[in-house]
C-alpha atoms as a PDB file:
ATOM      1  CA  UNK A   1     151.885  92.306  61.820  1.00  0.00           C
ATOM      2  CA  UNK A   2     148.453  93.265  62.635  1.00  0.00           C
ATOM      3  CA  UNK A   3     145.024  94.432  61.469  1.00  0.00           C
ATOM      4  CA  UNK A   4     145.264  97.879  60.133  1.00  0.00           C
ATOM      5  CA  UNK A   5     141.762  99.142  58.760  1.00  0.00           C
ATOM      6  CA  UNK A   6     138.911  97.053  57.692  1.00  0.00           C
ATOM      7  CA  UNK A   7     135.145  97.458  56.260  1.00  0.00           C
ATOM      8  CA  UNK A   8     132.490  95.370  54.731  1.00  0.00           C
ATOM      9  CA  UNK A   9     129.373  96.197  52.322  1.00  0.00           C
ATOM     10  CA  UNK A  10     126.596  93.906  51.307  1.00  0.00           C
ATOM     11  CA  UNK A  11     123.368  94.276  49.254  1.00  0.00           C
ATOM     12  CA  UNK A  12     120.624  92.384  48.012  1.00  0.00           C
ATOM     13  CA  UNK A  13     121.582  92.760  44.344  1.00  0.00           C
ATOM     14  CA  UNK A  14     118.946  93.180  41.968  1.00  0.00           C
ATOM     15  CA  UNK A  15     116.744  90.075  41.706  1.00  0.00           C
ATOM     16  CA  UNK A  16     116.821  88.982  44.996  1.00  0.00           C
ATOM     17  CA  UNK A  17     113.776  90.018  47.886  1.00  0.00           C
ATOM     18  CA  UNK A  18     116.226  88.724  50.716  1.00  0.00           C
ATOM     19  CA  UNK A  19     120.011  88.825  52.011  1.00  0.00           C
ATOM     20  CA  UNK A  20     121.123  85.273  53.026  1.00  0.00           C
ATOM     21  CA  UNK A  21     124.682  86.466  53.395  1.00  0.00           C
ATOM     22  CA  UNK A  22     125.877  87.340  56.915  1.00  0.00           C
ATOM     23  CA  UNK A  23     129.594  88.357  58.181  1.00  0.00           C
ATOM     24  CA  UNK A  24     131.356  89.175  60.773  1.00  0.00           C
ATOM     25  CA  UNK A  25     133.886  91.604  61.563  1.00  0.00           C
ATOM     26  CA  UNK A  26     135.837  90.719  64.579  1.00  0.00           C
ATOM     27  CA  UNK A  27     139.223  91.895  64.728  1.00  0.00           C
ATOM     28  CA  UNK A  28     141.085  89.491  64.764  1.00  0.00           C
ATOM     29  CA  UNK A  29     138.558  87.894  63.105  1.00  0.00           C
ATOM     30  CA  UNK A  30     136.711  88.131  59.519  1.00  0.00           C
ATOM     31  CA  UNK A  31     134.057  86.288  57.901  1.00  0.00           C
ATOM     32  CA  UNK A  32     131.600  85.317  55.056  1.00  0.00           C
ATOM     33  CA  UNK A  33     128.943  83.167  54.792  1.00  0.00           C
ATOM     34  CA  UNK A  34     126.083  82.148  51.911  1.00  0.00           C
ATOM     35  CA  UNK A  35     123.067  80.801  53.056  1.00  0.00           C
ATOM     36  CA  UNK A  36     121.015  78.521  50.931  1.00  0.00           C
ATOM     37  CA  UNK A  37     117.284  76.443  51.600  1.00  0.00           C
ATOM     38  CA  UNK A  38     114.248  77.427  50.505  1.00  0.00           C
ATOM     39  CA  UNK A  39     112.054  79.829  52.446  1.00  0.00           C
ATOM     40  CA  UNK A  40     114.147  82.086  55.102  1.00  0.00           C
ATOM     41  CA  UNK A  41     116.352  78.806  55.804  1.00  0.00           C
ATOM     42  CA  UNK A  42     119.351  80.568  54.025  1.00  0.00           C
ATOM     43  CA  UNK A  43     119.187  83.277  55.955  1.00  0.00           C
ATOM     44  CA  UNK A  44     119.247  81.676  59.170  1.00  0.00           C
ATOM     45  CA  UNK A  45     121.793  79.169  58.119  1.00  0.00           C
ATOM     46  CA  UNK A  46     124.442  81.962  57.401  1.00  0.00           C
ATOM     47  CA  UNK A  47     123.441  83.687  60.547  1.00  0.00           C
ATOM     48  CA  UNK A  48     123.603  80.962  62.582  1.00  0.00           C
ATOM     49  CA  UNK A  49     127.208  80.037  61.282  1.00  0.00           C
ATOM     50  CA  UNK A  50     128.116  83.949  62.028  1.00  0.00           C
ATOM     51  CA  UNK A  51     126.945  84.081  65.621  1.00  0.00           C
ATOM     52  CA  UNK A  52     128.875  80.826  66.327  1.00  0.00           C
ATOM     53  CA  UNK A  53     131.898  82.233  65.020  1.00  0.00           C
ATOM     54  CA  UNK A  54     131.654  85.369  67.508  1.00  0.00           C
ATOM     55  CA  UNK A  55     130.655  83.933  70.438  1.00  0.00           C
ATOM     56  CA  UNK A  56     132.386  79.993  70.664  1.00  0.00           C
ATOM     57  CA  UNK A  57     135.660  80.654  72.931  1.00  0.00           C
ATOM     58  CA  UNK A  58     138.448  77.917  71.886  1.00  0.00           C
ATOM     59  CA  UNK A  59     140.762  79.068  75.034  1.00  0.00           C
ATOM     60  CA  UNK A  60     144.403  78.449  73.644  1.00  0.00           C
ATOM     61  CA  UNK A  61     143.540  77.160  70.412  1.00  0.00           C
ATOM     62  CA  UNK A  62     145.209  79.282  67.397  1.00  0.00           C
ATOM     63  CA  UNK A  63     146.254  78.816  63.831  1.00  0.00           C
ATOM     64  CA  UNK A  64     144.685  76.263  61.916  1.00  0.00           C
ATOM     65  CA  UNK A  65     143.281  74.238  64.862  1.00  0.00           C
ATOM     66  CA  UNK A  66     141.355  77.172  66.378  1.00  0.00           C
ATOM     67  CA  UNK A  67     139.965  78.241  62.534  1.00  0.00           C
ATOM     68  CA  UNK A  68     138.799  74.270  61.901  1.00  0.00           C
ATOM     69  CA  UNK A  69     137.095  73.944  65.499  1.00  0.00           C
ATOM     70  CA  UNK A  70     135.398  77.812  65.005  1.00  0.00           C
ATOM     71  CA  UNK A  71     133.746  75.969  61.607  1.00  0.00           C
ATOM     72  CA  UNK A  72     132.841  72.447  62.981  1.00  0.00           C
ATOM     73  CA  UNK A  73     130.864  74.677  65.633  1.00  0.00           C
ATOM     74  CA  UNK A  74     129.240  76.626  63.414  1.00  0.00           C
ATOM     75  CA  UNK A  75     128.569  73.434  61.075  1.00  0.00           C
ATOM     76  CA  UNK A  76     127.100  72.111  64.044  1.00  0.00           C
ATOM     77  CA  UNK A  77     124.494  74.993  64.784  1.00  0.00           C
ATOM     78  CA  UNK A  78     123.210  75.069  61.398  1.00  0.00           C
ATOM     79  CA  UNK A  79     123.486  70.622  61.551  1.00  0.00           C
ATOM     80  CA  UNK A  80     120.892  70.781  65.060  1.00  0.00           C
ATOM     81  CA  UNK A  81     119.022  73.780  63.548  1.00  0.00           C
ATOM     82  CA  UNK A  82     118.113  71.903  60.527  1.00  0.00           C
ATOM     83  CA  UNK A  83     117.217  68.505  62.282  1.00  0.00           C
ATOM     84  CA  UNK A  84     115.363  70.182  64.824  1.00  0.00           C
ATOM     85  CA  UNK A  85     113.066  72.897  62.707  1.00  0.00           C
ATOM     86  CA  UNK A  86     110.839  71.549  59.998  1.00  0.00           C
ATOM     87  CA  UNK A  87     111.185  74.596  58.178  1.00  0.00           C
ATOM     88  CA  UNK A  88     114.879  75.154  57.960  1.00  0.00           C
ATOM     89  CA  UNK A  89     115.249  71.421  56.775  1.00  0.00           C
ATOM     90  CA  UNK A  90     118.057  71.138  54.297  1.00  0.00           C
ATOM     91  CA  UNK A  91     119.502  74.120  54.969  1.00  0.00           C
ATOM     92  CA  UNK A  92     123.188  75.225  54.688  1.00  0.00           C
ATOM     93  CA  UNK A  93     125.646  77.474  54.267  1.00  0.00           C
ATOM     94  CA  UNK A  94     128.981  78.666  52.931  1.00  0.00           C
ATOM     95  CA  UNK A  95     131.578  79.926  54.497  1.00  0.00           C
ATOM     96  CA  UNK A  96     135.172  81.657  54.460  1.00  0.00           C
ATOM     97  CA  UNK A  97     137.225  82.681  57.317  1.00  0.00           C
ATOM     98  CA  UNK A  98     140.192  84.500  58.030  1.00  0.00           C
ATOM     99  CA  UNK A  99     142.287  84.852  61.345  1.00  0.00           C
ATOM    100  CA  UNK A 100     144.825  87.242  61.269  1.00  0.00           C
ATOM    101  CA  UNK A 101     147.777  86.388  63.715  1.00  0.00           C
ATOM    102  CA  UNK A 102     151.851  87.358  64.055  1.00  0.00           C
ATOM    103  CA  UNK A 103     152.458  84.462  62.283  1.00  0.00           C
ATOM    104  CA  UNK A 104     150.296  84.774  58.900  1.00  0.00           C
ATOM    105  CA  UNK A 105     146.458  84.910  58.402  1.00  0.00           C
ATOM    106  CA  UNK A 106     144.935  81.523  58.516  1.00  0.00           C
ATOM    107  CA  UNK A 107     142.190  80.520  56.392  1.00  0.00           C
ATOM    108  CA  UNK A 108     139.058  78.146  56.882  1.00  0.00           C
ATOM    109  CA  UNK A 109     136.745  77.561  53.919  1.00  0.00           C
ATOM    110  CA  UNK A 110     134.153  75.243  52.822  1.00  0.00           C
ATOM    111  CA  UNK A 111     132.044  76.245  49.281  1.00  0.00           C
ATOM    112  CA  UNK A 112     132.439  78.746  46.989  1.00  0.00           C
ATOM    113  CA  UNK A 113     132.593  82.173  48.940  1.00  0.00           C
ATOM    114  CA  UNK A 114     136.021  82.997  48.623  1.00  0.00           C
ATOM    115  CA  UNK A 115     139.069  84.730  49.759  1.00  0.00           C
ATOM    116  CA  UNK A 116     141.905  86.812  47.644  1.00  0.00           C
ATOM    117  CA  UNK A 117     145.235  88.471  48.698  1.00  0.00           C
ATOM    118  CA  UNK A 118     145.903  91.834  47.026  1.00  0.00           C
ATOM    119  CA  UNK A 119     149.574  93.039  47.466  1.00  0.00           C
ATOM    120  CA  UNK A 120     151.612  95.577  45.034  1.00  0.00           C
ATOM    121  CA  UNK A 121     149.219  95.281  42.191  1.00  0.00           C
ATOM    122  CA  UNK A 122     148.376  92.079  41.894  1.00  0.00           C
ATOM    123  CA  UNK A 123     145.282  89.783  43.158  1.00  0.00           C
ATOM    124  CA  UNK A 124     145.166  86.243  43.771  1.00  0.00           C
ATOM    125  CA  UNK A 125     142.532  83.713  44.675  1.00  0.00           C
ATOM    126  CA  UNK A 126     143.715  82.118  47.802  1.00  0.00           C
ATOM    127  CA  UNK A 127     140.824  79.487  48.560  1.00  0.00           C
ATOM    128  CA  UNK A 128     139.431  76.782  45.731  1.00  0.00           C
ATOM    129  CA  UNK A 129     135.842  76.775  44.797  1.00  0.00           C
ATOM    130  CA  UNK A 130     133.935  73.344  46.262  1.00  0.00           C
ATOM    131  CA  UNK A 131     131.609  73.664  43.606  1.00  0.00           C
ATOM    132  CA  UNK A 132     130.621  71.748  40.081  1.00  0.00           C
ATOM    133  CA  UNK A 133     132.358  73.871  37.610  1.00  0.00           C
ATOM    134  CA  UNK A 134     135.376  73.627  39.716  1.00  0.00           C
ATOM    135  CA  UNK A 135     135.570  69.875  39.417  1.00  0.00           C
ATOM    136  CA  UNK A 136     134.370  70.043  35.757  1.00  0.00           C
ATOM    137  CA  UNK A 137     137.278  72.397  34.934  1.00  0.00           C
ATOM    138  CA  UNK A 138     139.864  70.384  36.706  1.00  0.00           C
ATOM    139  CA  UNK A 139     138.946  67.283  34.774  1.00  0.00           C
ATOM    140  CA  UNK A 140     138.883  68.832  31.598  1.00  0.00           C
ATOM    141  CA  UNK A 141     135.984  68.956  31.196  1.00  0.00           C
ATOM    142  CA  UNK A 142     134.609  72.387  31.341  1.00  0.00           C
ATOM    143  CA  UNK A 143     136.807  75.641  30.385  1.00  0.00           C
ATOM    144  CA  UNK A 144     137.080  78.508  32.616  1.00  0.00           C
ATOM    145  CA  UNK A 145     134.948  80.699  29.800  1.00  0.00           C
ATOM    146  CA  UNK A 146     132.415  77.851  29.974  1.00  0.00           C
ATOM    147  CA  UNK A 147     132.698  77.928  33.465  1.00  0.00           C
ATOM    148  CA  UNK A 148     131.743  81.415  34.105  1.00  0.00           C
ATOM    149  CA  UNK A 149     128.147  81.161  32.116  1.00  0.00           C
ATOM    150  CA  UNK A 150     127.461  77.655  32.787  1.00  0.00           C
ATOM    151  CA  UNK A 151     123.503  77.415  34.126  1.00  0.00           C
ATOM    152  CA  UNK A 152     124.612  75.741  36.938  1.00  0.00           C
ATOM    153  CA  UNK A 153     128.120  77.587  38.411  1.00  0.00           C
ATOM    154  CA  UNK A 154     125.620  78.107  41.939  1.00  0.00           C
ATOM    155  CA  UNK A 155     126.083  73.927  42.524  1.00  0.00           C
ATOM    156  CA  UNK A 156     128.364  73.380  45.073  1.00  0.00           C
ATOM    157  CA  UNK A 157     129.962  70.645  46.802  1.00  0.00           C
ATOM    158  CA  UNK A 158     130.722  70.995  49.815  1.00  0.00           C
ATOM    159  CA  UNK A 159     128.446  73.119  52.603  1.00  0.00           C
ATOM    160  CA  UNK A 160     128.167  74.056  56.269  1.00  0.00           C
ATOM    161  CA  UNK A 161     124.954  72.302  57.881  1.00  0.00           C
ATOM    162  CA  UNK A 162     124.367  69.369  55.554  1.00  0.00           C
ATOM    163  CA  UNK A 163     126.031  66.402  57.812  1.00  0.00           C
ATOM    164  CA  UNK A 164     127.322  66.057  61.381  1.00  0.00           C
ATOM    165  CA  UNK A 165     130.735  67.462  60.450  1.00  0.00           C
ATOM    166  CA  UNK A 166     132.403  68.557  57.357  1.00  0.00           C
ATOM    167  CA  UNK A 167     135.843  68.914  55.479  1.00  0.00           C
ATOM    168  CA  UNK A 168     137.270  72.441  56.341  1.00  0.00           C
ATOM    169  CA  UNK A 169     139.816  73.597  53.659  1.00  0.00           C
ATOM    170  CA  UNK A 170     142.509  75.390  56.552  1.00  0.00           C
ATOM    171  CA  UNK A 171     145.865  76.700  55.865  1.00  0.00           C
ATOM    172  CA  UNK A 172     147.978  79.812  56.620  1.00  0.00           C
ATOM    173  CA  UNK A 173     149.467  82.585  54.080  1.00  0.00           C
ATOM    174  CA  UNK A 174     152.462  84.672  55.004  1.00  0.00           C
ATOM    175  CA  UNK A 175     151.728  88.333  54.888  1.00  0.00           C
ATOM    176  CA  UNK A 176     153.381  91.595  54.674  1.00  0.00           C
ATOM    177  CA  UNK A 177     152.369  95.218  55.531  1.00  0.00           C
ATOM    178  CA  UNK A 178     149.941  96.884  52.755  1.00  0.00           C
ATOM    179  CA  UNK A 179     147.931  93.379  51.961  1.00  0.00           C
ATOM    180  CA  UNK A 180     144.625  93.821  51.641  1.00  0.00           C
ATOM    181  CA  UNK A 181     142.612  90.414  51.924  1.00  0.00           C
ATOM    182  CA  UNK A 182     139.784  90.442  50.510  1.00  0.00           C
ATOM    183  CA  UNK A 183     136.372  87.887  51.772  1.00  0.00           C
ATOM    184  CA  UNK A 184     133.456  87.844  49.005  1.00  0.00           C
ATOM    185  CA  UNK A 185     129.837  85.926  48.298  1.00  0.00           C
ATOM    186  CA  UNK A 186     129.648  84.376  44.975  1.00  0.00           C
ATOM    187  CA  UNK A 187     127.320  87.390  44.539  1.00  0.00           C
ATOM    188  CA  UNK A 188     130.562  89.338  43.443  1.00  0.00           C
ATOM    189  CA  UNK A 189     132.619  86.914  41.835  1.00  0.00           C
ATOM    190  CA  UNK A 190     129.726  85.545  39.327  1.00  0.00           C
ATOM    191  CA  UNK A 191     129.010  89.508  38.385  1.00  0.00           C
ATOM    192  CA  UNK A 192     132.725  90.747  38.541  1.00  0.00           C
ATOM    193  CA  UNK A 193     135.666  88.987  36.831  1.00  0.00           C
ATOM    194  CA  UNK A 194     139.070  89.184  38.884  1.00  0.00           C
ATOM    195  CA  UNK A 195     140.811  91.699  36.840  1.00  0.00           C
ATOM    196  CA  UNK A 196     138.005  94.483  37.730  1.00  0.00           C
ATOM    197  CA  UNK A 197     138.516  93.712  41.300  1.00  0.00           C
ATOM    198  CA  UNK A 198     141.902  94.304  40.694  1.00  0.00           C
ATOM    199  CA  UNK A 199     141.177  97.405  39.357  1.00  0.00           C
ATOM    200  CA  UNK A 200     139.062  98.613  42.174  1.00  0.00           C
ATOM    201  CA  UNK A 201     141.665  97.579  44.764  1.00  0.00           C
ATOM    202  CA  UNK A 202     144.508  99.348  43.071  1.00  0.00           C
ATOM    203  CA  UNK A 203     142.270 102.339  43.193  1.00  0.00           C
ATOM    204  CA  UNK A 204     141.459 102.038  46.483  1.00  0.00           C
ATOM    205  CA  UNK A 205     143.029  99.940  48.509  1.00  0.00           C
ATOM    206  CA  UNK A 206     144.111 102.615  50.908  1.00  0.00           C
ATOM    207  CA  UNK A 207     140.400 103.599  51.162  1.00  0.00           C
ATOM    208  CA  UNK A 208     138.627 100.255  52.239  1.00  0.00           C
ATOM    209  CA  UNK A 209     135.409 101.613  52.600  1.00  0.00           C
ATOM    210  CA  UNK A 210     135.110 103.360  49.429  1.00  0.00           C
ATOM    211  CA  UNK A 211     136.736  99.515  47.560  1.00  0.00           C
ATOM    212  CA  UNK A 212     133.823  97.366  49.617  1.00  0.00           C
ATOM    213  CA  UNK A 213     130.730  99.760  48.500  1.00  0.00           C
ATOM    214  CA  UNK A 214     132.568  99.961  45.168  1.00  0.00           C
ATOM    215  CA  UNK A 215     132.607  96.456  44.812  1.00  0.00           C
ATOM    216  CA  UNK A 216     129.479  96.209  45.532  1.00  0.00           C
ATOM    217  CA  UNK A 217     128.234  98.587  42.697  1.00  0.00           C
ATOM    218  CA  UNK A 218     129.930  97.079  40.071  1.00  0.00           C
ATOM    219  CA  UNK A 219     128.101  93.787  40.727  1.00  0.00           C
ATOM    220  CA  UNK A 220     124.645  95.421  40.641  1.00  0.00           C
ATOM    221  CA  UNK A 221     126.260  97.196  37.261  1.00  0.00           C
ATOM    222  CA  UNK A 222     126.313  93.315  35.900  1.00  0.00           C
ATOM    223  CA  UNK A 223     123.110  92.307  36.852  1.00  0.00           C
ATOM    224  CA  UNK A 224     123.478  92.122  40.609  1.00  0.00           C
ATOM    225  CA  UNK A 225     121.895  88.733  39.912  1.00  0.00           C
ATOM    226  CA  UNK A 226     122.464  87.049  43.666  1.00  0.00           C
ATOM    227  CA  UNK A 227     123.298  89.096  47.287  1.00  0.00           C
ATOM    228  CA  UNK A 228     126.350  90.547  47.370  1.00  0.00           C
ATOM    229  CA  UNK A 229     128.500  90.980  50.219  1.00  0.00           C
ATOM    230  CA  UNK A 230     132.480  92.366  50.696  1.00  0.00           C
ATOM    231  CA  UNK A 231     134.695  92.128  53.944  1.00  0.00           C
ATOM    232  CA  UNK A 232     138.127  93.648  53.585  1.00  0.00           C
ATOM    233  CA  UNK A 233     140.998  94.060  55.727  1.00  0.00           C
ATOM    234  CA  UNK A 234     144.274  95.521  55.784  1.00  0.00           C
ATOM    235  CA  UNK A 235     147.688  94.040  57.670  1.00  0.00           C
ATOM    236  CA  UNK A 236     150.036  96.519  58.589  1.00  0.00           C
ATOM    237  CA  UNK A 237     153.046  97.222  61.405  1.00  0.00           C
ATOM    238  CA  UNK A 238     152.075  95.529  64.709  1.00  0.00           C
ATOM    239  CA  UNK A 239     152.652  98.771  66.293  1.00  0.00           C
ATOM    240  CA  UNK A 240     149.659 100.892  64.445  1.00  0.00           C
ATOM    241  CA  UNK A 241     146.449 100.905  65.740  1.00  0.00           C
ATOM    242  CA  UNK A 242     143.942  99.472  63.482  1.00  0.00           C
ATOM    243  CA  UNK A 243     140.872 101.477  61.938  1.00  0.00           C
ATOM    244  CA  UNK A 244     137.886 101.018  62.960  1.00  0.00           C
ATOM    245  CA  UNK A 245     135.122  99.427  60.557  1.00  0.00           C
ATOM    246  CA  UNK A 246     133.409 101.657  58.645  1.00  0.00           C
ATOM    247  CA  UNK A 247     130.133  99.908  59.243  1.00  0.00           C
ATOM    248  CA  UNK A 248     127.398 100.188  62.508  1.00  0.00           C
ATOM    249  CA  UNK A 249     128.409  98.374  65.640  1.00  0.00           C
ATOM    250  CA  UNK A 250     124.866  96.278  65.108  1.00  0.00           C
ATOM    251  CA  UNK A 251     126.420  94.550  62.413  1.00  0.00           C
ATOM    252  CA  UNK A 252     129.304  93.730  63.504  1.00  0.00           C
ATOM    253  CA  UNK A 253     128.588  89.410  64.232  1.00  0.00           C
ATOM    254  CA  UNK A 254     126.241  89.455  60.946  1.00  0.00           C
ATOM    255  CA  UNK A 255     124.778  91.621  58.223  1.00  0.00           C
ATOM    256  CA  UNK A 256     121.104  92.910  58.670  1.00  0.00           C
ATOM    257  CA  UNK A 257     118.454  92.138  56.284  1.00  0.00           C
ATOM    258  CA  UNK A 258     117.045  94.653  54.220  1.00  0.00           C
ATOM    259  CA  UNK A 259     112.888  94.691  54.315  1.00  0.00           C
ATOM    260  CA  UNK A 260     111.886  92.617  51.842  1.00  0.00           C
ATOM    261  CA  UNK A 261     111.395  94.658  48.385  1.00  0.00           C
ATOM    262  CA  UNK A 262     109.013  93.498  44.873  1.00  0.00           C
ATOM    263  CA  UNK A 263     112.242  92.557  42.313  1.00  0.00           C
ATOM    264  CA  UNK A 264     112.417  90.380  39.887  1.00  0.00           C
ATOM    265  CA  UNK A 265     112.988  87.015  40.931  1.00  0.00           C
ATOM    266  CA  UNK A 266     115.072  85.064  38.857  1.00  0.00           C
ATOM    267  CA  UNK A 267     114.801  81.083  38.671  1.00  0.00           C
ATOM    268  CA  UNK A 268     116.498  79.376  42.045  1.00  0.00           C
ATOM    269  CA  UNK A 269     118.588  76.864  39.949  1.00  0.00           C
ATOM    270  CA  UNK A 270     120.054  79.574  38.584  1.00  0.00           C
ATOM    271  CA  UNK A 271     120.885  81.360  41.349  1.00  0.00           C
ATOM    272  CA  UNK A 272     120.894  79.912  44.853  1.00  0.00           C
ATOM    273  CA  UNK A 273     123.432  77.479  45.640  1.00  0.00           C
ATOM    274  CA  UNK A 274     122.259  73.898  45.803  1.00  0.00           C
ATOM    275  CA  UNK A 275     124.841  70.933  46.975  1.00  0.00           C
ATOM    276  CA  UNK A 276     125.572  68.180  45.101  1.00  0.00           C
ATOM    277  CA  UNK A 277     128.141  65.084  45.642  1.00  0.00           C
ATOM    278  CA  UNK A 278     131.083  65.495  42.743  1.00  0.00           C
ATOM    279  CA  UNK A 279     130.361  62.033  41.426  1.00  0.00           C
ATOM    280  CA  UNK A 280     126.343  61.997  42.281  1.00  0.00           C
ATOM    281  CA  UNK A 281     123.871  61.323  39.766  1.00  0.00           C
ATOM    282  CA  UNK A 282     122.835  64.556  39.668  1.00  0.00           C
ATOM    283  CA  UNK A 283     126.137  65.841  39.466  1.00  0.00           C
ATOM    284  CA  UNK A 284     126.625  64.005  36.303  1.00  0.00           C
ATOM    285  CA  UNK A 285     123.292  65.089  35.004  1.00  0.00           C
ATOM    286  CA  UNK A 286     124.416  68.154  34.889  1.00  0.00           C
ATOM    287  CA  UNK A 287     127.361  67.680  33.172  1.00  0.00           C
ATOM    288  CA  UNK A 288     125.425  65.966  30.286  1.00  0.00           C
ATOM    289  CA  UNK A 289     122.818  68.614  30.373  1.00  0.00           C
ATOM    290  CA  UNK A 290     125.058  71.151  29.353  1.00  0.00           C
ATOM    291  CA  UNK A 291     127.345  69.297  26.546  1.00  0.00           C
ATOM    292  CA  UNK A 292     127.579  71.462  23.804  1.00  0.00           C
ATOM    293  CA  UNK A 293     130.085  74.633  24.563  1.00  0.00           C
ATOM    294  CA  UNK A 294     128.831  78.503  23.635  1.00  0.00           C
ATOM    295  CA  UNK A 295     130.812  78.421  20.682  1.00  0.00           C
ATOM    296  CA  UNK A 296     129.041  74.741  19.255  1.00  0.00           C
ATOM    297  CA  UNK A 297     125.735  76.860  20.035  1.00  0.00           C
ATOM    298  CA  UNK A 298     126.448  79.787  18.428  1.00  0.00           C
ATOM    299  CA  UNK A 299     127.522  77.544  15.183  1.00  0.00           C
ATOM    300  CA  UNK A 300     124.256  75.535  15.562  1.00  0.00           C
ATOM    301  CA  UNK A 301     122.006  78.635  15.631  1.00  0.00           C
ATOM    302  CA  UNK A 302     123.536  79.988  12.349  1.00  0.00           C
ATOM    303  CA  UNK A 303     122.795  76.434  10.742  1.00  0.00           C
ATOM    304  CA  UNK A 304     119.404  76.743  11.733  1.00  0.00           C
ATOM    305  CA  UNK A 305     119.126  80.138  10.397  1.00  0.00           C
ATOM    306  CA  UNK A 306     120.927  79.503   7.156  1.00  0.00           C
ATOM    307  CA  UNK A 307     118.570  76.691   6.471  1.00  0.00           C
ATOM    308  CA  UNK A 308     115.638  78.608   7.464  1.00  0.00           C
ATOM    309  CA  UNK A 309     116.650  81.436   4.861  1.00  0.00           C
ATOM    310  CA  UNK A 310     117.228  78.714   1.991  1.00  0.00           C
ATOM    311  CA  UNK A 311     113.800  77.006   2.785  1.00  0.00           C
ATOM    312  CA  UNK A 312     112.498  80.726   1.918  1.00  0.00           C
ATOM    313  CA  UNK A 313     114.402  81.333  -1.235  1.00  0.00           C
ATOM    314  CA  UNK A 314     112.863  77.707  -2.303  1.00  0.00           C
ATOM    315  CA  UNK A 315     109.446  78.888  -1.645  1.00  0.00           C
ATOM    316  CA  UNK A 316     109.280  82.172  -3.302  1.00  0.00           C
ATOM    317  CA  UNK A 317     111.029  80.477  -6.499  1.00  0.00           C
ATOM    318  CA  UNK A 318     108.688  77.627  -6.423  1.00  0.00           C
ATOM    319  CA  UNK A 319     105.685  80.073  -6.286  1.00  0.00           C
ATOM    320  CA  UNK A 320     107.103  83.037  -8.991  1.00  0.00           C
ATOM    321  CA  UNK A 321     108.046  79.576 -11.061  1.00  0.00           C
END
């Protein structure tokens, strides 16, 4: 098996003035990255991580053990960068990779940008989210409904650039000709649940450009409340030759960022991605910050407005009285 045709799309999204996602389309090579640090820091973590993807040559190295050594490189770019420059200072970056070889695509993956296998109608999420609500839900703690509004689904756990070198999630999936794998930002997933990507890939997953810029859209259409950015690729026969991307060769190692435009800026903590350790204090904070569940709130704001209503009848009978 091989690469058959790929393409990628990112935007902005509505409330944001810059793209900190970058990519890179490499055949045999795809990836995403998030930046995140105040300032421009996010942008030049993620690019930083995307340039050492395309240009660090590993020799032999394939599989699992080339994917793990491409991230520790770029985690230490973005480790030096941050040490060295005053401004990028705390800066970091997600990232997702995928390496497509005869023997599967392997995966690399540390935070919450993730990756999903479409094949014969069907989508699944093939990398975990390092992030809060992730460890809240496997706990118990937190449902997957709760999950997906919680004010703080952008804290993550695990990042490129924070510390010398960092835990790499790596592993290999068997494919099969017609997958379509599928690299996103949280920009999509926190806009776009899983079953409407579904829906766009079974419309058109034969037309990768037209699925990547739809994609997009339909995260603007829900508020297009972070960047947003969409690699997809195709595997077919080894004997086809693959399609080429249906983006300019200038972005090929990493997206370019679009001039900085007046939106509406939203508030960073609930946006941008900020790291926390699973068990930190602040982690925990958070947890106890946000105890009471949609439906406890929604139950609590009747209450309120029951009482207020009775307090009203009281006073207009204690007056006509």
């Amino acid at each position: 098996m091989s690469v058959g045709a790929y393409a990628a799309a990112s935007d902005t999204g509505r409330k944001r003035r810059r793209n900190e996602d970058s990519y890179v389309i490499a055949p045999p090579l795809f990836a995403v990255a998030d930046g995140m640090g105040g300032a421009q820091a996010g942008e030049i973590a993620s690019k930083l991580a995307a340039v050492a993807l395309k240009e660090t040559d590993l020799g032999g190295l394939s599989g699992e053990e080339r994917v793990t050594s491409l991230i520790q490189e770029a985690n230490r770019r973005v480790y030096e960068r941050s040490n060295e420059d005053p401004n990028a200072s705390g800066m970091g970056t997600t990232i997702t990779v995928a390496l497509v070889e005869d023997s599967g695509v392997t995966i690399g993956h540390v935070g919450d940008s993730r990756a999903y296998r479409y094949r014969e109608g069907s989508i699944e999420q093939i990398t975990e989210d390092h992030s809060l609500v992730n460890e809240l839900m496997k706990s118990g703690k937190l449902s997957p409904e709760e999950a997906e509004t919680h004010p703080q689904r952008s804290v993550i756990t695990r990042a490129l650039g924070t510390d010398p070198d960092v835990d790499v999630d790596s592993f290999t999936v068997e494919t099969q000709q017609g997958d379509v794998f599928l690299l996103c930002s949280d920009g999509l997933t926190t806009m776009v649940d899983d079953d409407s990507i579904l829906g766009v890939l079974e419309q058109h997953h034969d037309d990768l450009d037209r699925a990547t810029k739809s994609l997009v859209s339909a995260a603007n259409r829900g508020g297009g409340e972070d960047n947003i950015t969409v690699v997809a690729f195709a595997i077919s026969d080894a004997d086809e030759t693959a399609t080429m991307p249906a983006v300019d060769e200038d972005t090929m190692e990493n997206v370019a960022v679009p001039p900085a435009v007046d939106t509406m800026v939203i508030p960073a903590d609930q946006v941008e991605h900020r790291l926390v350790e699973p068990g930190s204090p602040e982690a925990l904070a958070v947890t106890r910050r946000d105890p009471i569940s949609s439906g406890a709130r929604i139950r609590l704001v009747l209450a309120m407005l029951t009482l207020v209503v009775l307090a009203a009848v009281l006073l207009v009978w204690g007056l006509v009285r």
